[in-house]
N, C-alpha and C. Protein backbone atom coordinates (compact mmCIF):
# COMPACT_ATOMS: atom_id res chain seq x y z
N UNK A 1 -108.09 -0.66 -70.16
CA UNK A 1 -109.50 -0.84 -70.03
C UNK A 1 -110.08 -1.64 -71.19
N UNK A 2 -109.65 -1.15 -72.37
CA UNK A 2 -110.34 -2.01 -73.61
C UNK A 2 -109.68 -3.24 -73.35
N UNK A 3 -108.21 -3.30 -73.26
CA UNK A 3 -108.12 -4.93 -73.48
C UNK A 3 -108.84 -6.06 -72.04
N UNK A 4 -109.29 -5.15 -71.21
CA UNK A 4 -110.25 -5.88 -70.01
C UNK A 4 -111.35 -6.16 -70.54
N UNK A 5 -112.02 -5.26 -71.65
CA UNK A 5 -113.37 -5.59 -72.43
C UNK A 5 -114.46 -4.28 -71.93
N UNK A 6 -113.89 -3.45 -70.89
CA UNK A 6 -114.67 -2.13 -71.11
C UNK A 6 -114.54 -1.18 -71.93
N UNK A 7 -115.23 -1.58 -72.50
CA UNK A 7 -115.01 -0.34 -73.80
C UNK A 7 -115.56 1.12 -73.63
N UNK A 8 -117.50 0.91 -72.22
CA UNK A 8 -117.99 1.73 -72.18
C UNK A 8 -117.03 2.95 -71.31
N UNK A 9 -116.61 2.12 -70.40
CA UNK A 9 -115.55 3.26 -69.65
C UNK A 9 -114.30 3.64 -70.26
N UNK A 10 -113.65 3.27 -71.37
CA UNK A 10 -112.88 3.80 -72.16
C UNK A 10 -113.52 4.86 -72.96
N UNK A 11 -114.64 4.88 -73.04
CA UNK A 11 -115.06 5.89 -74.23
C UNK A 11 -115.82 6.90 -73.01
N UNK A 12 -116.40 6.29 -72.40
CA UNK A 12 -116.28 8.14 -70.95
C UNK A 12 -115.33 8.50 -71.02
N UNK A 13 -113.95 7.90 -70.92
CA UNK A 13 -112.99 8.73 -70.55
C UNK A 13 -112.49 9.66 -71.56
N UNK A 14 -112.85 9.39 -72.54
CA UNK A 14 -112.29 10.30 -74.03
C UNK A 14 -113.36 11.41 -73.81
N UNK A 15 -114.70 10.63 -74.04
CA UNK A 15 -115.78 11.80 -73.83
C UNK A 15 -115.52 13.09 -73.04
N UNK A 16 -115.07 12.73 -71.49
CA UNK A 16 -114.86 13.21 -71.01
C UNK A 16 -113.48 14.31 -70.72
N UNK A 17 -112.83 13.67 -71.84
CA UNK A 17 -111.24 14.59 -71.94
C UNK A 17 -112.26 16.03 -73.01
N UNK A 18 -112.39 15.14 -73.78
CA UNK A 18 -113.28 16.36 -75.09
C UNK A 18 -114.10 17.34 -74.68
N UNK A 19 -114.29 16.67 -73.21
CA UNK A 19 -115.40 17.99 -72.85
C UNK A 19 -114.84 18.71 -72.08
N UNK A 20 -113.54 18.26 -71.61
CA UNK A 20 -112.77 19.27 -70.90
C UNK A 20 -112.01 20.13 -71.52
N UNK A 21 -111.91 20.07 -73.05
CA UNK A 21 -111.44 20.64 -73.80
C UNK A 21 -110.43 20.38 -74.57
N UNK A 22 -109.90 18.90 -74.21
CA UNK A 22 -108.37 18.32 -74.80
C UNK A 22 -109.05 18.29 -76.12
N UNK A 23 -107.96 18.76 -76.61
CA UNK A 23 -107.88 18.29 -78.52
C UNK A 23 -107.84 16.91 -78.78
N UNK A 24 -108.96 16.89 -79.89
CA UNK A 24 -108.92 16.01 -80.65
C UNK A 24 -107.63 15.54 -80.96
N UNK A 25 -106.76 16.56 -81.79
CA UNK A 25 -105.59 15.78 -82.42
C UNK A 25 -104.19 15.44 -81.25
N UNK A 26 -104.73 15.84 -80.05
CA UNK A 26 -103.84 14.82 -78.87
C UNK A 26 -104.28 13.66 -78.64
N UNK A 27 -105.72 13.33 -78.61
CA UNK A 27 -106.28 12.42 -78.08
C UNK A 27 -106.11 11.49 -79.20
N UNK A 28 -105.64 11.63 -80.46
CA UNK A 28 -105.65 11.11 -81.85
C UNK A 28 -103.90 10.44 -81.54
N UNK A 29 -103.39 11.24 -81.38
CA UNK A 29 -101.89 11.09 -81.50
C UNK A 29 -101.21 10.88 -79.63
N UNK A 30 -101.74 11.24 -79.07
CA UNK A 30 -101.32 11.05 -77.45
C UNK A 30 -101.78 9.67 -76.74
N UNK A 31 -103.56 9.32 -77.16
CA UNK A 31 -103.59 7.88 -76.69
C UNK A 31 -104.02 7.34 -77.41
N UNK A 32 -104.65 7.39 -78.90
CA UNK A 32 -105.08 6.49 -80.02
C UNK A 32 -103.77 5.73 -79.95
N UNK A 33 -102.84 6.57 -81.01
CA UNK A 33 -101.88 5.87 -81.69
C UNK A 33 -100.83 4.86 -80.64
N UNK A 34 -100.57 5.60 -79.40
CA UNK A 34 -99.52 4.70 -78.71
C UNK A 34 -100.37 3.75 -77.96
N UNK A 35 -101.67 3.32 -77.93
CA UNK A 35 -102.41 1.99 -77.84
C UNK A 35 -102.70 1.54 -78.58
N UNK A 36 -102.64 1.77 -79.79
CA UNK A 36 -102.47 1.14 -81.09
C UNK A 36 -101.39 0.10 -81.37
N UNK A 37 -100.34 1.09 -81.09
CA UNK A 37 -98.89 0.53 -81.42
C UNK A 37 -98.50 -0.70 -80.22
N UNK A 38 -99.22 -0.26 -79.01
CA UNK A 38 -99.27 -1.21 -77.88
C UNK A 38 -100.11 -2.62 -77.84
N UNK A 39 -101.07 -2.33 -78.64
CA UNK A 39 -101.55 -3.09 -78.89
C UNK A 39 -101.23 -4.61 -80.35
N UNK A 40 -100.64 -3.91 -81.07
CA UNK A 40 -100.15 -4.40 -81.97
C UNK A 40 -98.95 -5.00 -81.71
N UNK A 41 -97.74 -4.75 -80.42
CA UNK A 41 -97.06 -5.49 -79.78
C UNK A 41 -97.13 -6.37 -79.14
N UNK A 42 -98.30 -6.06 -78.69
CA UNK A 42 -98.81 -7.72 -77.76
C UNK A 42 -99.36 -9.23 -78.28
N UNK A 43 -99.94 -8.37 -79.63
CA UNK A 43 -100.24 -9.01 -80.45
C UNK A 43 -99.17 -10.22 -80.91
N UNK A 44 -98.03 -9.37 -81.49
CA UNK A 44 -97.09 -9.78 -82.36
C UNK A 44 -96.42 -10.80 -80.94
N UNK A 45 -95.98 -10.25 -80.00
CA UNK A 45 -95.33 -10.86 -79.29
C UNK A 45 -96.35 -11.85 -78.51
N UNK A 46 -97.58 -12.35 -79.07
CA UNK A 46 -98.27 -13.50 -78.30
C UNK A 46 -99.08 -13.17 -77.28
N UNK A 47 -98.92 -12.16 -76.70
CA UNK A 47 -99.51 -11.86 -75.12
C UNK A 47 -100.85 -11.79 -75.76
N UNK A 48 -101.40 -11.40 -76.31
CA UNK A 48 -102.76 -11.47 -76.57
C UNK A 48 -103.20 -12.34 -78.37
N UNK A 49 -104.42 -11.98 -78.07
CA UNK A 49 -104.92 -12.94 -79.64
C UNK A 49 -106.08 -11.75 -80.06
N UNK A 50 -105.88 -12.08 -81.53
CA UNK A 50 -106.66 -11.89 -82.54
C UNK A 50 -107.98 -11.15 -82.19
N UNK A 51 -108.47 -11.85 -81.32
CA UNK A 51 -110.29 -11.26 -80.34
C UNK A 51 -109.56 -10.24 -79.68
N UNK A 52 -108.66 -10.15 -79.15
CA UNK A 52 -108.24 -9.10 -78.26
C UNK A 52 -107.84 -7.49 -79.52
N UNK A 53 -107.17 -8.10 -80.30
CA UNK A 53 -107.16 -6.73 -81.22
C UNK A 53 -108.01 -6.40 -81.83
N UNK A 54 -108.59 -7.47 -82.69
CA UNK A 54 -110.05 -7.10 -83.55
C UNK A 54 -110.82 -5.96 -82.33
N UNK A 55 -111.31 -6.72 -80.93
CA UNK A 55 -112.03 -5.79 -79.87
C UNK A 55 -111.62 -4.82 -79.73
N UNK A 56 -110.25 -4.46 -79.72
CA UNK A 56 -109.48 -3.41 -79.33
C UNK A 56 -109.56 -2.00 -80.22
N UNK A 57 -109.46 -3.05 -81.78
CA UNK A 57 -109.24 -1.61 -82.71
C UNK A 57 -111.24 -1.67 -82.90
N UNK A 58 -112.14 -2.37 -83.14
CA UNK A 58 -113.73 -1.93 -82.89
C UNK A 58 -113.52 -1.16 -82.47
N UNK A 59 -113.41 -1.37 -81.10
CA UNK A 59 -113.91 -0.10 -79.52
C UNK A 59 -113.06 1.15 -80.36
N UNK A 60 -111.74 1.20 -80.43
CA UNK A 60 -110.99 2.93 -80.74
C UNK A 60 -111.83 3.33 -81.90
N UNK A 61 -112.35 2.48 -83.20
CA UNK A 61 -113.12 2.97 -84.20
C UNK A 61 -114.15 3.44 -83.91
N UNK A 62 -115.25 3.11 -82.84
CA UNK A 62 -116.22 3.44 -82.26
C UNK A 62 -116.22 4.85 -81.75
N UNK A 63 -115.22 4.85 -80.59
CA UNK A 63 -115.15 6.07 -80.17
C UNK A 63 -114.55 7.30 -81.02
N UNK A 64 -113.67 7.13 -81.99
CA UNK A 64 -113.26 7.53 -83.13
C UNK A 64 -114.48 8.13 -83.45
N UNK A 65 -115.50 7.73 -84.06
CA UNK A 65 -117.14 7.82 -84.70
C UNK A 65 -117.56 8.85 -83.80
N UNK A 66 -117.35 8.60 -82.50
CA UNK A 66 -118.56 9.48 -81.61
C UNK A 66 -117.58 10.77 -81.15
N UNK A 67 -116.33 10.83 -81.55
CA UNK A 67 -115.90 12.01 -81.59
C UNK A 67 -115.88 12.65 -82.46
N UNK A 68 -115.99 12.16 -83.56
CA UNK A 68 -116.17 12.85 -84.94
C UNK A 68 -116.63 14.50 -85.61
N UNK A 69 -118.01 14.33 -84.82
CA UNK A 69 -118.42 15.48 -84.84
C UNK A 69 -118.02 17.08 -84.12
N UNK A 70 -117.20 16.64 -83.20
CA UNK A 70 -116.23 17.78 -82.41
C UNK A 70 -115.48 18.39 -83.57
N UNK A 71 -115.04 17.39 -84.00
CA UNK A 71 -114.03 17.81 -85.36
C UNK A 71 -114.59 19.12 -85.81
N UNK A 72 -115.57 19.37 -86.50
CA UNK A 72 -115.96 20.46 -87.28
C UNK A 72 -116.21 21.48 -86.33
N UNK A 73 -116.19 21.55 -84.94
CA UNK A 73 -115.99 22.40 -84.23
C UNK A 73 -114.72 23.45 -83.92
N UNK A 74 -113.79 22.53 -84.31
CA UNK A 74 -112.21 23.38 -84.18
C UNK A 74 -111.75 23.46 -85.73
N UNK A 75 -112.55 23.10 -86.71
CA UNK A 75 -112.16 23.07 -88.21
C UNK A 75 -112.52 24.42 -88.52
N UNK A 76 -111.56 25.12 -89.15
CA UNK A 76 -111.78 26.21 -90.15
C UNK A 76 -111.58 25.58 -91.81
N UNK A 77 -112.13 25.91 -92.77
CA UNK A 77 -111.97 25.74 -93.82
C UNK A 77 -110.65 25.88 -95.15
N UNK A 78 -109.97 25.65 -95.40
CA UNK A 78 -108.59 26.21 -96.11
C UNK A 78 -108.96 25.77 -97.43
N UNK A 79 -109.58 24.77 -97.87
CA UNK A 79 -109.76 24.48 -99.41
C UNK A 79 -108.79 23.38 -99.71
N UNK A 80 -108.07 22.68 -99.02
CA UNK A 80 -107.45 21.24 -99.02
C UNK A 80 -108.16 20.65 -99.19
N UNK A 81 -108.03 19.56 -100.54
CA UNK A 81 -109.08 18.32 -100.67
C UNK A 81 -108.02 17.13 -100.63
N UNK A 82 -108.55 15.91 -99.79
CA UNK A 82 -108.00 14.63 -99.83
C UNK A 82 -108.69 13.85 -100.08
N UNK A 83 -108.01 12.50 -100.91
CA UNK A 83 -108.91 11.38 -100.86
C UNK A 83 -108.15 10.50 -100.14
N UNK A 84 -108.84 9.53 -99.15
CA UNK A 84 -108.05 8.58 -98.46
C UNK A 84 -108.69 7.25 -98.72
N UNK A 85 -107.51 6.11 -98.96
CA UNK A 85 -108.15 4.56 -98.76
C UNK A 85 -106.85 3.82 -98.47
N UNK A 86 -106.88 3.26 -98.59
CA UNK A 86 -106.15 1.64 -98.26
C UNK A 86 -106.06 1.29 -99.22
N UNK A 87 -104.80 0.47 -100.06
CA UNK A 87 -104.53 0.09 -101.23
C UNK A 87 -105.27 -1.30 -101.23
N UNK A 88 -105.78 -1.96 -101.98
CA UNK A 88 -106.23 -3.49 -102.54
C UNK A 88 -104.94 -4.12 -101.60
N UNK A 89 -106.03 -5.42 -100.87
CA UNK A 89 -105.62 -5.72 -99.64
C UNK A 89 -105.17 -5.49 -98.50
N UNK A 90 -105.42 -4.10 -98.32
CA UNK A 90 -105.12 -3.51 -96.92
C UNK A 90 -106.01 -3.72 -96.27
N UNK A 91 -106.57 -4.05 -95.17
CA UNK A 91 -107.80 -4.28 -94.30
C UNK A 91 -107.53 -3.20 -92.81
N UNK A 92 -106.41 -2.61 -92.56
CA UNK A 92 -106.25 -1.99 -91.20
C UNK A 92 -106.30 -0.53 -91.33
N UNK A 93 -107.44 0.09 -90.89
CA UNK A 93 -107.54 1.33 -91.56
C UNK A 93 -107.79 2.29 -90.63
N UNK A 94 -107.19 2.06 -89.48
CA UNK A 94 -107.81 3.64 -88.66
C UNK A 94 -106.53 4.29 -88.21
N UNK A 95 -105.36 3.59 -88.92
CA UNK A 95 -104.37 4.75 -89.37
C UNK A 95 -104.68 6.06 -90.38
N UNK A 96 -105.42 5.40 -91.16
CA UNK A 96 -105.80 6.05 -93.09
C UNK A 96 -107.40 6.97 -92.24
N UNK A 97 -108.10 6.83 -91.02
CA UNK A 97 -108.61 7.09 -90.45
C UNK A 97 -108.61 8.42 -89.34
N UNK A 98 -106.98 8.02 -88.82
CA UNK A 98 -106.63 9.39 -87.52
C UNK A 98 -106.19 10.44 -88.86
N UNK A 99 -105.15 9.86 -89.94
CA UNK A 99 -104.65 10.53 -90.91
C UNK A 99 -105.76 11.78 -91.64
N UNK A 100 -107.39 10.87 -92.08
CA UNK A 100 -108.11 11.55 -92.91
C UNK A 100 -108.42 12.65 -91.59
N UNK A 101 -108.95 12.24 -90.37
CA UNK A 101 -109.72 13.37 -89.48
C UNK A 101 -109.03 14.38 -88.76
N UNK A 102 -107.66 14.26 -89.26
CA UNK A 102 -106.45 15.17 -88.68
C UNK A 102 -106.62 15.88 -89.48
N UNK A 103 -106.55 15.86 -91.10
CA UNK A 103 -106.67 16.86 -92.36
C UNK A 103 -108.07 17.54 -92.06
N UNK A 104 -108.81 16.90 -91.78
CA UNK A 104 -110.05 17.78 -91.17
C UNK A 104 -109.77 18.93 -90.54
N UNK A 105 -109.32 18.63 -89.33
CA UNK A 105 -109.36 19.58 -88.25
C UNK A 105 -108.26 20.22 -89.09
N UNK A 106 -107.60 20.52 -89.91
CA UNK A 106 -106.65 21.51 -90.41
C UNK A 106 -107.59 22.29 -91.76
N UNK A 107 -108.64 21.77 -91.60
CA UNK A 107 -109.49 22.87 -92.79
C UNK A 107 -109.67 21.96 -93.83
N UNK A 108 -109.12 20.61 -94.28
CA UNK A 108 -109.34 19.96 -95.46
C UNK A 108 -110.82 19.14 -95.56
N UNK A 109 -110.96 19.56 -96.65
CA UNK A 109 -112.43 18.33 -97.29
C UNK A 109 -112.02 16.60 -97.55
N UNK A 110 -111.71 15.91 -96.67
CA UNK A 110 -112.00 14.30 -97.53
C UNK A 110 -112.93 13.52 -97.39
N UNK A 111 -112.29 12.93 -98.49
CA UNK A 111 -113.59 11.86 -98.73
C UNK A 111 -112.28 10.65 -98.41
N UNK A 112 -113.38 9.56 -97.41
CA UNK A 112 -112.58 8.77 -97.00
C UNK A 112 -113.31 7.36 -97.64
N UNK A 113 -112.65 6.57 -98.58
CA UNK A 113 -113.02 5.28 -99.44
C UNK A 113 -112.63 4.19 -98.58
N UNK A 114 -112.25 3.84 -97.58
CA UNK A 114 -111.84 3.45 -96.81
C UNK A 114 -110.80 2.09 -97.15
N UNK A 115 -111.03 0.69 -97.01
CA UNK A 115 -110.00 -0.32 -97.63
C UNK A 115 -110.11 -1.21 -97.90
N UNK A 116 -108.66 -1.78 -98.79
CA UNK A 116 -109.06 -2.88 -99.71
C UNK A 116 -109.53 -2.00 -101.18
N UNK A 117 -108.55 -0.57 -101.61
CA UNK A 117 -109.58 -0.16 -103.17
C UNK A 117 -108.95 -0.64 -103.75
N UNK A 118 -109.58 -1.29 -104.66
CA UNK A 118 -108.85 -1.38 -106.22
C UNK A 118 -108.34 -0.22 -106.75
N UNK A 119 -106.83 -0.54 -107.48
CA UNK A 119 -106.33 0.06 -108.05
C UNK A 119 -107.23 1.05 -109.08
């Protein structure tokens, strides 16, 4: 769907898993990451361009955002603190992204600096 350019009906459909009750951290690790990785193959192997991933990873960051707040719904607290970023010149960050909001939902506090930090 995203790489067609609907993004709005890609993000019902998450909406709509979340309200049926699927976990966050499936929907993180079950269809984030392996359209990620799918996406980043097509890439590499030519089938698509640059507009097609930039659009691709927007839209998952987006919906990423508007699920966000579920998070603190299945979060209990444990006292784990993380800091997350991207090293100086990293620009691809919603790995450092599923990573920080997974520690969430396991009770941790981060703070996410996001990328490109200086050392």
């Amino acid at each position: 769907m995203l790489l067609a350019g609907d993004r709005s009906e890609a993000a019902e459909i998450i909406t709509r898993a979340v309200d049926a009750q699927c976990s966050i951290r499936d929907i993180y690790l079950k269809v984030f990451r392996p359209s990620l990785y799918e996406v980043g193959r097509l890439w590499q192997t030519g089938q698509i361009t640059v507009a097609h991933e930039n659009h691709f990873s927007a839209a998952t960051q987006l919906i990423m955002s508007e699920s966000y707040p579920r998070i603190y719904q299945y979060a209990t607290k444990n006292g784990g603190v993380a800091v997350a970023a991207c090293v100086a010149g990293e620009l691809h960050e919603i790995g450092l992204r599923i990573s920080a909001d997974l520690l969430e939902l396991e009770g941790w506090r981060t703070c996410y600096l996001g990328t490109n930090m200086p050392a």
